[in-house]
Protein backbone atom coordinates (compact mmCIF):
# COMPACT_ATOMS: atom_id res chain seq x y z
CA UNK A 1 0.00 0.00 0.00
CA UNK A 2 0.82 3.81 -0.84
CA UNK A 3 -0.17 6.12 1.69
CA UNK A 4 -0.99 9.77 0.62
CA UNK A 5 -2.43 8.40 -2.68
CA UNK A 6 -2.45 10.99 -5.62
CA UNK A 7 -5.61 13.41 -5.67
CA UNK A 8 -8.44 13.10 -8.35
CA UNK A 9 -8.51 15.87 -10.62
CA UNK A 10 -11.60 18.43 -9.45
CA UNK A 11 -14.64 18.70 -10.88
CA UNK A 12 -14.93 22.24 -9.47
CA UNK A 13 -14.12 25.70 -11.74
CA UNK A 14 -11.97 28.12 -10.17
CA UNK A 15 -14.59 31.32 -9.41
CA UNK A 16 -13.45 34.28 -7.24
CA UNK A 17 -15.95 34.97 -4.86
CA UNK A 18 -15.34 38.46 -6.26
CA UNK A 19 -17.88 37.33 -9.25
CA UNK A 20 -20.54 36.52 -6.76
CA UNK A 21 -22.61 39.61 -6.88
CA UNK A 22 -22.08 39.69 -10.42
CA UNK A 23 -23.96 36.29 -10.74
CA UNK A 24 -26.40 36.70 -8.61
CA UNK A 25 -27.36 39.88 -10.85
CA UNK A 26 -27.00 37.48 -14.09
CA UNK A 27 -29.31 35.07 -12.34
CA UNK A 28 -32.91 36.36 -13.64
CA UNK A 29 -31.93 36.41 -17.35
CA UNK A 30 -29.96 33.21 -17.40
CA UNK A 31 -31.88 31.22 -16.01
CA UNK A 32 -34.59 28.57 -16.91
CA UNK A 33 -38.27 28.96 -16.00
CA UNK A 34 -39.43 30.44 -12.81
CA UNK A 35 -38.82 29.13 -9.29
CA UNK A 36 -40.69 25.87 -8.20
CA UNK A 37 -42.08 24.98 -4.81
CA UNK A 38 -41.12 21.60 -2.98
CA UNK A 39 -43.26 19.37 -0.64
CA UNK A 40 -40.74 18.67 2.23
CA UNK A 41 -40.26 17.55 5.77
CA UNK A 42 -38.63 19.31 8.67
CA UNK A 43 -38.06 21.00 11.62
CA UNK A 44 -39.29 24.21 13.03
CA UNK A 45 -37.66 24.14 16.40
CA UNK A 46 -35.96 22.18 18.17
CA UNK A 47 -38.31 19.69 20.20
CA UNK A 48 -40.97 19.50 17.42
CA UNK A 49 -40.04 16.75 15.54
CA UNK A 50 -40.04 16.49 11.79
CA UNK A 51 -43.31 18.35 10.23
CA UNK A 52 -44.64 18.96 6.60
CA UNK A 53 -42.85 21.60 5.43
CA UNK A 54 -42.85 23.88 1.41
CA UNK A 55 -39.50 25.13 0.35
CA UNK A 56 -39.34 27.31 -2.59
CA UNK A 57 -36.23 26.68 -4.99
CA UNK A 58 -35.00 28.59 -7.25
CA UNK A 59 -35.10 29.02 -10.88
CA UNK A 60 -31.84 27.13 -12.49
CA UNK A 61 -29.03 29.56 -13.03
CA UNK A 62 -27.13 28.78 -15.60
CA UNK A 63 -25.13 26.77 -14.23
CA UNK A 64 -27.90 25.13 -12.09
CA UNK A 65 -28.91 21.62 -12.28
CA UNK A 66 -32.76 20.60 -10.85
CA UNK A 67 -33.08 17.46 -9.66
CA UNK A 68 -36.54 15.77 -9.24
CA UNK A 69 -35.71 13.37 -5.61
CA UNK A 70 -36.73 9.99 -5.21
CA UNK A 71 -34.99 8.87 -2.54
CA UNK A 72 -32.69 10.61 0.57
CA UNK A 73 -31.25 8.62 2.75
CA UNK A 74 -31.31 9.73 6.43
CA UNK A 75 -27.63 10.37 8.48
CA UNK A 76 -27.56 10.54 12.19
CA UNK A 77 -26.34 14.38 11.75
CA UNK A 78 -29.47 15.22 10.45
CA UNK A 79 -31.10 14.10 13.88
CA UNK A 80 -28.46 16.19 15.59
CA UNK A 81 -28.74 19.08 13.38
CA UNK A 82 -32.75 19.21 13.36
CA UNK A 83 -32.67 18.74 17.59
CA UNK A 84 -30.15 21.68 17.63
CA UNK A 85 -27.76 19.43 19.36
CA UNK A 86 -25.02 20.77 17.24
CA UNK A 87 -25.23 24.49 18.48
CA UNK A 88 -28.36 26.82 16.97
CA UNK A 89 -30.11 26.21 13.74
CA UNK A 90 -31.74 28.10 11.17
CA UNK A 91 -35.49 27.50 11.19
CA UNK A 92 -37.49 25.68 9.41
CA UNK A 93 -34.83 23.04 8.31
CA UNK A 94 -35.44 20.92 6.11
CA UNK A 95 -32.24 18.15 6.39
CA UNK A 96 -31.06 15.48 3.77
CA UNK A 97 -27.54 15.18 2.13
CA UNK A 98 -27.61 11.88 0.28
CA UNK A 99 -29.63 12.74 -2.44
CA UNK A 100 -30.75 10.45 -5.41
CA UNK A 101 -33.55 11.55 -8.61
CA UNK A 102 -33.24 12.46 -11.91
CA UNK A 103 -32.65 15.99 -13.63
CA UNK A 104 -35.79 17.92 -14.40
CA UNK A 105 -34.77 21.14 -15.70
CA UNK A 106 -30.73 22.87 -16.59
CA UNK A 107 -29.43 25.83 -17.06
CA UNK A 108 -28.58 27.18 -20.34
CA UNK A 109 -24.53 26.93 -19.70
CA UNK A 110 -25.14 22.72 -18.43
CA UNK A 111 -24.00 20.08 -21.14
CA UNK A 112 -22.91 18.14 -18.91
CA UNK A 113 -26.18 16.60 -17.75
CA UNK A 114 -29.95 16.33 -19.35
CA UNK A 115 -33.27 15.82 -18.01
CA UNK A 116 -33.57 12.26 -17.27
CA UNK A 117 -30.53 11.57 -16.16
CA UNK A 118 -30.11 9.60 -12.82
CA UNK A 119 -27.83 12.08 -10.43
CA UNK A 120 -27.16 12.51 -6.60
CA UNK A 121 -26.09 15.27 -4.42
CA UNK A 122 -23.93 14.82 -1.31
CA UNK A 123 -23.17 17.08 1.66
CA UNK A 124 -21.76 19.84 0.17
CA UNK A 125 -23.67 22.31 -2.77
CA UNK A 126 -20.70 24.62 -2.66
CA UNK A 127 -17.17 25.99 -1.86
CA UNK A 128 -15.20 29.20 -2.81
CA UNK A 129 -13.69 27.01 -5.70
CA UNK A 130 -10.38 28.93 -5.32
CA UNK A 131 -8.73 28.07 -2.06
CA UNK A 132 -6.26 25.49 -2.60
CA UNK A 133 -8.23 22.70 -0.96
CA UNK A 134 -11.05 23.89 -3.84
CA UNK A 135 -8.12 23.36 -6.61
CA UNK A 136 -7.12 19.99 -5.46
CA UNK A 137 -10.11 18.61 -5.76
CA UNK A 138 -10.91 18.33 -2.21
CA UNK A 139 -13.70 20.84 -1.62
CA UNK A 140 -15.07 19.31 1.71
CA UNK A 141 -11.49 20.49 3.47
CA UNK A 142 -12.63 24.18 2.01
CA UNK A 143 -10.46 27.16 3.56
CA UNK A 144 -12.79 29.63 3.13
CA UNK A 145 -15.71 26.91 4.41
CA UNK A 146 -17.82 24.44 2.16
CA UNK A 147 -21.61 25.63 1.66
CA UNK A 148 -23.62 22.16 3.35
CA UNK A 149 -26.35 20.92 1.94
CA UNK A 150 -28.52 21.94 4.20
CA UNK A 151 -28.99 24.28 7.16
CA UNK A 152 -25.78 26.67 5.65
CA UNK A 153 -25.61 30.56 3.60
CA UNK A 154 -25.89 29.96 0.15
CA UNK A 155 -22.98 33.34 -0.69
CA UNK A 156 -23.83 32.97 -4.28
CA UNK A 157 -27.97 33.15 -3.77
CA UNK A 158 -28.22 36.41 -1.64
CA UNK A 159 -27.23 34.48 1.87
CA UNK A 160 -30.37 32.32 1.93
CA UNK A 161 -30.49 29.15 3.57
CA UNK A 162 -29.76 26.27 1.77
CA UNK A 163 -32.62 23.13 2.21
CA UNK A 164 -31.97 19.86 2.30
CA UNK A 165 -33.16 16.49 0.81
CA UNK A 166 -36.15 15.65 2.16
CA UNK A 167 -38.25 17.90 -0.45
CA UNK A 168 -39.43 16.75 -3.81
CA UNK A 169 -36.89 18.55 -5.82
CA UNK A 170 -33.93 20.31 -4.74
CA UNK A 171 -31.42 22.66 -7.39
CA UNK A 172 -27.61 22.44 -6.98
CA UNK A 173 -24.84 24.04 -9.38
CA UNK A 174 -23.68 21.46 -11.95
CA UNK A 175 -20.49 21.38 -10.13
CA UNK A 176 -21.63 19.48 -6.97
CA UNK A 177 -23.72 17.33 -9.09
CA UNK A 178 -23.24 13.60 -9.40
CA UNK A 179 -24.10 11.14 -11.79
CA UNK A 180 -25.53 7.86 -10.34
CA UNK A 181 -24.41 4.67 -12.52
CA UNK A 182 -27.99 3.36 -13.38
CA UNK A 183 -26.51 -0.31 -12.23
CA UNK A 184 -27.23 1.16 -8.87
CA UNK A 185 -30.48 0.87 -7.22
CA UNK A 186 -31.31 4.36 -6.35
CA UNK A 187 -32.31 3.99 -2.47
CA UNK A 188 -29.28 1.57 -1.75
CA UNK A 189 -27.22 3.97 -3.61
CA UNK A 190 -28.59 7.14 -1.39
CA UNK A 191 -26.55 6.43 1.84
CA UNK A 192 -23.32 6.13 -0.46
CA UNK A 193 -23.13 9.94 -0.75
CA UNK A 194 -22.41 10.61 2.89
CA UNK A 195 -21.56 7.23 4.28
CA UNK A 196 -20.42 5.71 1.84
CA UNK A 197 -17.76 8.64 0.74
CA UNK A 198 -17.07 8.58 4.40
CA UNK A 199 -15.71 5.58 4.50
CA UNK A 200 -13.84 5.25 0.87
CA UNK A 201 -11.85 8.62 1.06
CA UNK A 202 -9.28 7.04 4.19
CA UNK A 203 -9.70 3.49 2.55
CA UNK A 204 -8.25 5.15 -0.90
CA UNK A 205 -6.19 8.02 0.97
CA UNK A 206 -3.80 4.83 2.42
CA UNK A 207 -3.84 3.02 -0.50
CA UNK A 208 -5.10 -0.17 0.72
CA UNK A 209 -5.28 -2.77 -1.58
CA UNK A 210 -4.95 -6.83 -2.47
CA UNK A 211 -3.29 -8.75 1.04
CA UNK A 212 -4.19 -5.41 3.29
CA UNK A 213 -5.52 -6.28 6.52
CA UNK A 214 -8.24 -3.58 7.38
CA UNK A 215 -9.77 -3.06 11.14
CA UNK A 216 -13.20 -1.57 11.36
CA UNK A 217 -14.46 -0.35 14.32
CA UNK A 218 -18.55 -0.34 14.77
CA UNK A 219 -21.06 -2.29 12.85
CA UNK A 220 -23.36 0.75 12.20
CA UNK A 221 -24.03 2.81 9.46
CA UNK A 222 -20.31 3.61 8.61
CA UNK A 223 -19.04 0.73 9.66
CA UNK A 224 -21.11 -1.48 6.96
CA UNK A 225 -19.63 0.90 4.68
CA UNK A 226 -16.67 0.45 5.63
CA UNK A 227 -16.67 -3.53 5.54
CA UNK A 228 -18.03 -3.63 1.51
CA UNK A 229 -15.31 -1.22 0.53
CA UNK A 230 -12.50 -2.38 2.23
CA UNK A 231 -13.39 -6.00 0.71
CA UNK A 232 -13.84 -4.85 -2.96
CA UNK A 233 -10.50 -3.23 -2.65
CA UNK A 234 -9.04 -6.98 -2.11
CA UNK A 235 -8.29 -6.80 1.78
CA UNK A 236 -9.24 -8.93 4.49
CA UNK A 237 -11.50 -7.32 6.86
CA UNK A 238 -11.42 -7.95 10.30
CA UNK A 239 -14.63 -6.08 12.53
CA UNK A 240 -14.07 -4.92 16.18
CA UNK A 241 -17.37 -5.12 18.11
CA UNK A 242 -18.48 -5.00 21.59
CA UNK A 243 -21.78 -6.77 21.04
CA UNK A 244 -21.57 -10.66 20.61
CA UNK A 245 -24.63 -10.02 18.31
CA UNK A 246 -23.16 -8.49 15.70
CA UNK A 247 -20.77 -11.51 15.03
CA UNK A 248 -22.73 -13.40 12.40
CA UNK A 249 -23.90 -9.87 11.00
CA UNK A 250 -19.96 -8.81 10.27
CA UNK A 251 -19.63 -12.22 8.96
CA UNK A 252 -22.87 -11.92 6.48
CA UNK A 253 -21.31 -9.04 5.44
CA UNK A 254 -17.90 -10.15 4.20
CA UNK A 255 -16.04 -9.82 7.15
CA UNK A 256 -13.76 -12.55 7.50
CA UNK A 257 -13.26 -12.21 11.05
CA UNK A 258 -14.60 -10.68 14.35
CA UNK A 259 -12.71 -9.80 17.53
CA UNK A 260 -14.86 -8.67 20.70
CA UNK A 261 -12.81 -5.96 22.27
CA UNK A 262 -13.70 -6.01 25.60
CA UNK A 263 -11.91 -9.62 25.25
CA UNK A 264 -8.35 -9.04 26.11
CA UNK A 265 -7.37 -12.22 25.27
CA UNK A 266 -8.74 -11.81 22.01
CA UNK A 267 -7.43 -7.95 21.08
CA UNK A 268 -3.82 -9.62 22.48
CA UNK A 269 -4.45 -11.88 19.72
CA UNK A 270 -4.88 -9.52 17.39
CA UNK A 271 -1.71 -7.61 18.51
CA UNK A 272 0.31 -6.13 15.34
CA UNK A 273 -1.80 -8.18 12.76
CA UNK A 274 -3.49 -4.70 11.18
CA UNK A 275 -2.33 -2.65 8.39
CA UNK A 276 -4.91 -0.12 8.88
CA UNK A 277 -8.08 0.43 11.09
CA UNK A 278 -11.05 2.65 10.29
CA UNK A 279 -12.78 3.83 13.96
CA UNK A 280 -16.21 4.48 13.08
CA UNK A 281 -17.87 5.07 16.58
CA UNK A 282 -19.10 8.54 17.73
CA UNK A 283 -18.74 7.84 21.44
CA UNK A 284 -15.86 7.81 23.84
CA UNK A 285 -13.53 4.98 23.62
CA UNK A 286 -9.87 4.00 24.28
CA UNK A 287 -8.17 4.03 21.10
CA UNK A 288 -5.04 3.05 22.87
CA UNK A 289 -6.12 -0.88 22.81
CA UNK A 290 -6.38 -0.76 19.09
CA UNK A 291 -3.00 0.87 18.54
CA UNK A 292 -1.75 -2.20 19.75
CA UNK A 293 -3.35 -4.05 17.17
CA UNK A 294 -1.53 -1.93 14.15
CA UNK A 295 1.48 -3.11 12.65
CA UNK A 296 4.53 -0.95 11.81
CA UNK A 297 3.84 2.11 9.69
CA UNK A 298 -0.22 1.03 10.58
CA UNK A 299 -2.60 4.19 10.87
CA UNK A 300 -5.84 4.23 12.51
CA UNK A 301 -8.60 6.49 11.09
CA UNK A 302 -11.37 8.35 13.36
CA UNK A 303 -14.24 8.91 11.22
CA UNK A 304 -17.00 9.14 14.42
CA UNK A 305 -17.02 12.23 16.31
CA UNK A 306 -17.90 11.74 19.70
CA UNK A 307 -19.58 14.07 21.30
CA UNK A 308 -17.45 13.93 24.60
CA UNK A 309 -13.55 14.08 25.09
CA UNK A 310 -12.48 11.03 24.47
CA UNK A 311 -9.73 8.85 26.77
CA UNK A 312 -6.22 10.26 26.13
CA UNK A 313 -3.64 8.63 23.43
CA UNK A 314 -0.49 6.96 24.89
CA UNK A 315 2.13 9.15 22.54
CA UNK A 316 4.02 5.88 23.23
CA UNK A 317 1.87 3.89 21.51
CA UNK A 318 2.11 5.82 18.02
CA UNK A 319 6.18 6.58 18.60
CA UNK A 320 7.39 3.04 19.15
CA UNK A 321 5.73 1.27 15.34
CA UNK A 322 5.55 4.75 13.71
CA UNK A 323 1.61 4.90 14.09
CA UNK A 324 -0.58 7.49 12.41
CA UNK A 325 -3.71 8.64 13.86
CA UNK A 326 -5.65 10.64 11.47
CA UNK A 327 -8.87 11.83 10.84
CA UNK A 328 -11.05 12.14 7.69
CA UNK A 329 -14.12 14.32 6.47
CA UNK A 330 -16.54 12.66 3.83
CA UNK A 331 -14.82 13.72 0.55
CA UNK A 332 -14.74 16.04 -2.42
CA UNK A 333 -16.53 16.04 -5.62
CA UNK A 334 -14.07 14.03 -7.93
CA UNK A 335 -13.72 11.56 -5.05
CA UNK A 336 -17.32 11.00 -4.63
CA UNK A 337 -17.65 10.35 -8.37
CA UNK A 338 -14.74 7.80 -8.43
CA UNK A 339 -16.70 6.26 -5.54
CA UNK A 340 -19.65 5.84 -7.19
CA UNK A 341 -18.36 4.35 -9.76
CA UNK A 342 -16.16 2.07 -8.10
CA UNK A 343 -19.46 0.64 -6.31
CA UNK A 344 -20.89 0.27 -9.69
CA UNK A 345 -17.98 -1.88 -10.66
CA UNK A 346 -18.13 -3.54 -7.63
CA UNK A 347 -21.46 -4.17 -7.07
CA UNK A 348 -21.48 -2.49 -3.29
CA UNK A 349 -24.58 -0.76 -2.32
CA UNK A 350 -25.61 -0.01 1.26
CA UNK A 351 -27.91 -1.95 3.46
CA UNK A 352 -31.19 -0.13 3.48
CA UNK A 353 -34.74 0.26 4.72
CA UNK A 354 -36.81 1.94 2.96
CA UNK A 355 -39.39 4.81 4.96
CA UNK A 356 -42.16 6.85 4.00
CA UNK A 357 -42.78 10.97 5.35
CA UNK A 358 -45.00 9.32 8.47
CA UNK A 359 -42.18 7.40 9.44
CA UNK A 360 -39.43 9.73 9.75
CA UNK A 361 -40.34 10.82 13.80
CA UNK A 362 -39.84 7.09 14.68
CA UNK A 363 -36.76 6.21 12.24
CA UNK A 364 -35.27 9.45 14.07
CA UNK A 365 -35.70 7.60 17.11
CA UNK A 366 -34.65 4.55 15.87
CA UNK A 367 -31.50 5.67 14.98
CA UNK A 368 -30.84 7.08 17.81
CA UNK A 369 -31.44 3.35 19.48
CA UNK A 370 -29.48 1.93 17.09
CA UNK A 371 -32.15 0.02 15.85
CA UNK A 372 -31.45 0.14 12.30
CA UNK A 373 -29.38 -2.78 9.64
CA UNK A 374 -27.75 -0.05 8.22
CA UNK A 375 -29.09 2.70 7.02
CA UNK A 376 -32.86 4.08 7.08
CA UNK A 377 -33.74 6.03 3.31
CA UNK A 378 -36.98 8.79 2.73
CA UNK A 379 -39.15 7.41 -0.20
CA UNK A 380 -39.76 11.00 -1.37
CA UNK A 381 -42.70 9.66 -3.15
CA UNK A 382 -44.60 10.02 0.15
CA UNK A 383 -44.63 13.28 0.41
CA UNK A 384 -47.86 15.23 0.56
CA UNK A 385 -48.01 17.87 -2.03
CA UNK A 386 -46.66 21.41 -1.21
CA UNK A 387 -48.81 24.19 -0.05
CA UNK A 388 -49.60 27.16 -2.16
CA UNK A 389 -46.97 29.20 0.12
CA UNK A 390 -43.35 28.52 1.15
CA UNK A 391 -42.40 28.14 4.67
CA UNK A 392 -38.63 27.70 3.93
C-alpha cells in the first residue's frame, strides 16, 4: 500500500468569490423557468419533531442543475442538526444530504447533464472554488468553508439558507452534481453519498489494496460501509465489536473475522496483525487498545465524532511502530464520483430500509437506538403535495 495516494482531478471551476454579486445579478436572465415549490419535511424548532414543510427553490441559473428526488437517505447528523444538538439552527430546516432523482430542468450553460438523467447530491452544494483545498479537488477540506447541503448561507444566492433532501426537488450548481451509474439501485445507492464517501476517502487516501488487513471499528451505518469497501479493494477485513450479536452480522457481510474488544485475550491476539483500522464510533472509547493491534507504519482512522472528550492517546503507543492517527471528512466532488463508480464496478450498495414521510419521527428515534441494519432512506414519493406558500 501507498499512503498519501495521488488526488483526483476536481470537478470544481476556479470562481473568485469576487464574481458573486455579479452572478447573482446574471441570475434572472440566465436562467430557466421560474422558481418551483417543494413538498418537504422538517423541523421548526428544536423539540418538534419532523413536520410537513414547502421550500421554494429557485429558478436554475445557468449553471444550475434541478433534480426531481426519489430517494434521501437519512444520516444521524441530520437528527443532531434538526434537535439543535449541534449548536443553533436556522429555522425551518429541512435536512437530507444523500440525495438520489433524476434531472428535471438545466441551465442554459449545463452540457454536462440532461433531463432524465439519474444524479445525486452529497453534503456539500458549494465551496469558494479557489482556495487550494477547492483546486485539489478536495472541496469538503474548504479554507474559506464548504456551503452544506442543508442548514448553511448559500454566498452565491443572496445568503439564503440552503434546504436539504427531504423535499421533492432540490437545485444544486452542476459542479456538486453527481451522476448515479444506473446499475445502482437508487435507495441503496442514497446512503453512499455521505456514508459511503465517508468511508472510501481514508480506505483510498492509504492506498489499501490486495493482502491489506483492514480493522473496522462499529457495525453501524459507517461501519457497513466500511466492511463492503474495504473487501472490494481486495483486503481482508477484520470487525471490532463489543456486542456478541453483531458476530454473524460482520460475517454476512464479508467480514472474515470478528474480535470482541472487551476480550483481552482476544485484542492480544490480534496484537500487530493490522495494516490499517477505520474507527467508526461517535462515542468515547480508548483508542489506545487498538493501537496495539496496528502493525509498523499502521494508521488508525477516526471517522466518528464523539460528542465527549475522548480517553487520552499513549504518545508511546504511536512513537514506538511509527503509528498514524488521522482523521477524515466525507470527501470532495471528484472523489465522490470515483466512488460511485467504483461501487458500480463492484457491485457495493448499502444496506437499506426503505421509509415513507410518516415514518421519519420514529426512524429518528430509531437511529438514535441503534435500531437500524444499516441505514434508514426517505421514499420522497410520500410526500404530501406542497402548499400554495413557502415556509422555507
Amino acid at each position: 500500500m501507498t499512503p498519501g495516494r495521488p488526488v483526483p482531478p476536481p470537478l470544481a471551476l476556479k470562481i473568485s468569490l469576487d464574481e458573486v454579486a455579479a452572478e447573482q445579478a446574471a441570475a434572472e436572465s440566465a436562467g430557466t423557468g421560474e422558481r418551483r415549490l417543494a413538498a418537504a419535511r422538517g423541523a421548526v424548532s428544536s423539540t418538534g419533531g419532523l413536520v410537513p414543510l414547502t421550500v421554494a427553490r429557485r429558478a436554475p441559473k445557468a449553471d444550475d442543475v434541478e433534480i426531481a428526488i426519489e430517494f434521501c437517505g437519512l444520516c444521524h447528523s441530520d437528527v443532531h442538526a434538526t434537535r439543535g444538538e449541534w449548536g443553533s439552527q436556522n429555522y425551518p430546516l429541512v435536512p437530507g444530504h444523500e440525495i438520489v432523482g433524476r434531472v428535471s430542468r438545466v441551465g442554459s450553460d449545463v452540457d454536462d447533464f440532461s433531463p432524465g438523467d439519474l444524479v445525486g447530491v452529497g453534503c456539500l452544494v458549494d465551496s469558494c472554488r479557489e482556495c487550494e483545498s477547492c483546486l485539489d479537488g478536495m472541496e469538503q477540506y474548504c479554507e474559506r468553508g464548504m456551503t452544506g447541503t442543508y442548514g448553511a448561507k448559500d454566498a452565491r444566492n443572496g445568503d439564503s439558507i440552503t434546504q436539504g433532501g427531504y423535499a421533492t426537488s432540490v437545485v444544486v450548481d452542476r459542479r456538486y452534481v453527481l451522476r448515479v451509474p444506473e446499475n445502482l439501485d437508487p435507495a441503496a445507492a442514497a446512503p453512499l453519498l455521505c456514508a459511503g464517501v465517508t468511508t472510501f476517502s481514508p480506505l483510498r487516501h492509504f492506498g489499501v489494496e490486495e493482502g491489506d488487513v483492514v480493522g473496522v471499528v462499529g457495525l453501524g451505518g459507517l461501519g457497513h460501509m466500511a466492511v463492503k469497501l474495504a473487501k472490494a479493494m481486495g483486503a481482508r477485513v477484520v470487525v471490532f465489536t463489543t456486542s456478541e450479536s453483531k458476530v454473524s452480522a460482520a460475517l454476512e457481510l464479508g467480514a472474515d473475522d470478528v474480535v470482541l474488544s472487551r476480550n483481552d485475550d482476544a485484542m492480544a491476539a490480534a496484537n500487530r496483525s493490522i495494516d490499517l483500522i477505520i474507527d467508526t464510533v461517535a462515542a468515547p472509547h480508548d483508542l489506545n487498545p487498538f493501537f496495539r493491534t496496528l502493525r509498523r507504519d499502521g494508521a488508525l482512522f477516526q471517522l466518528g465524532l464523539p460528542s465527549e472528550a475522548m480517553p487520552p492517546v499513549n504518545p508511546g503507543a504511536l512513537i514506538r511502530r511509527r503509528i498514524a492517527y488521522a482523521g477524515s471528512l466525507i470527501g470532495g466532488i471528484a472523489e465522490t464520483q470515483e466512488m460511485l463508480d467504483f461501487c458500480a464496478e463492484h457491485g457495493v450498495v448499502s444496506e437499506v430500509e426503505i421509509v415513507g414521510a410518516e415514518q421519519l419521527n420514529d426512524a429518528y428515534d430509531r437511529m438514535v437506538a441503534g435500531d437500524v441494519k444499516y441505514r434508514f432512506v426517505l421514499d420522497v414519493s410520500t410526500l404530501q403535495a406542497p402548499a400554495e406558500r413557502a415556509d422555507a
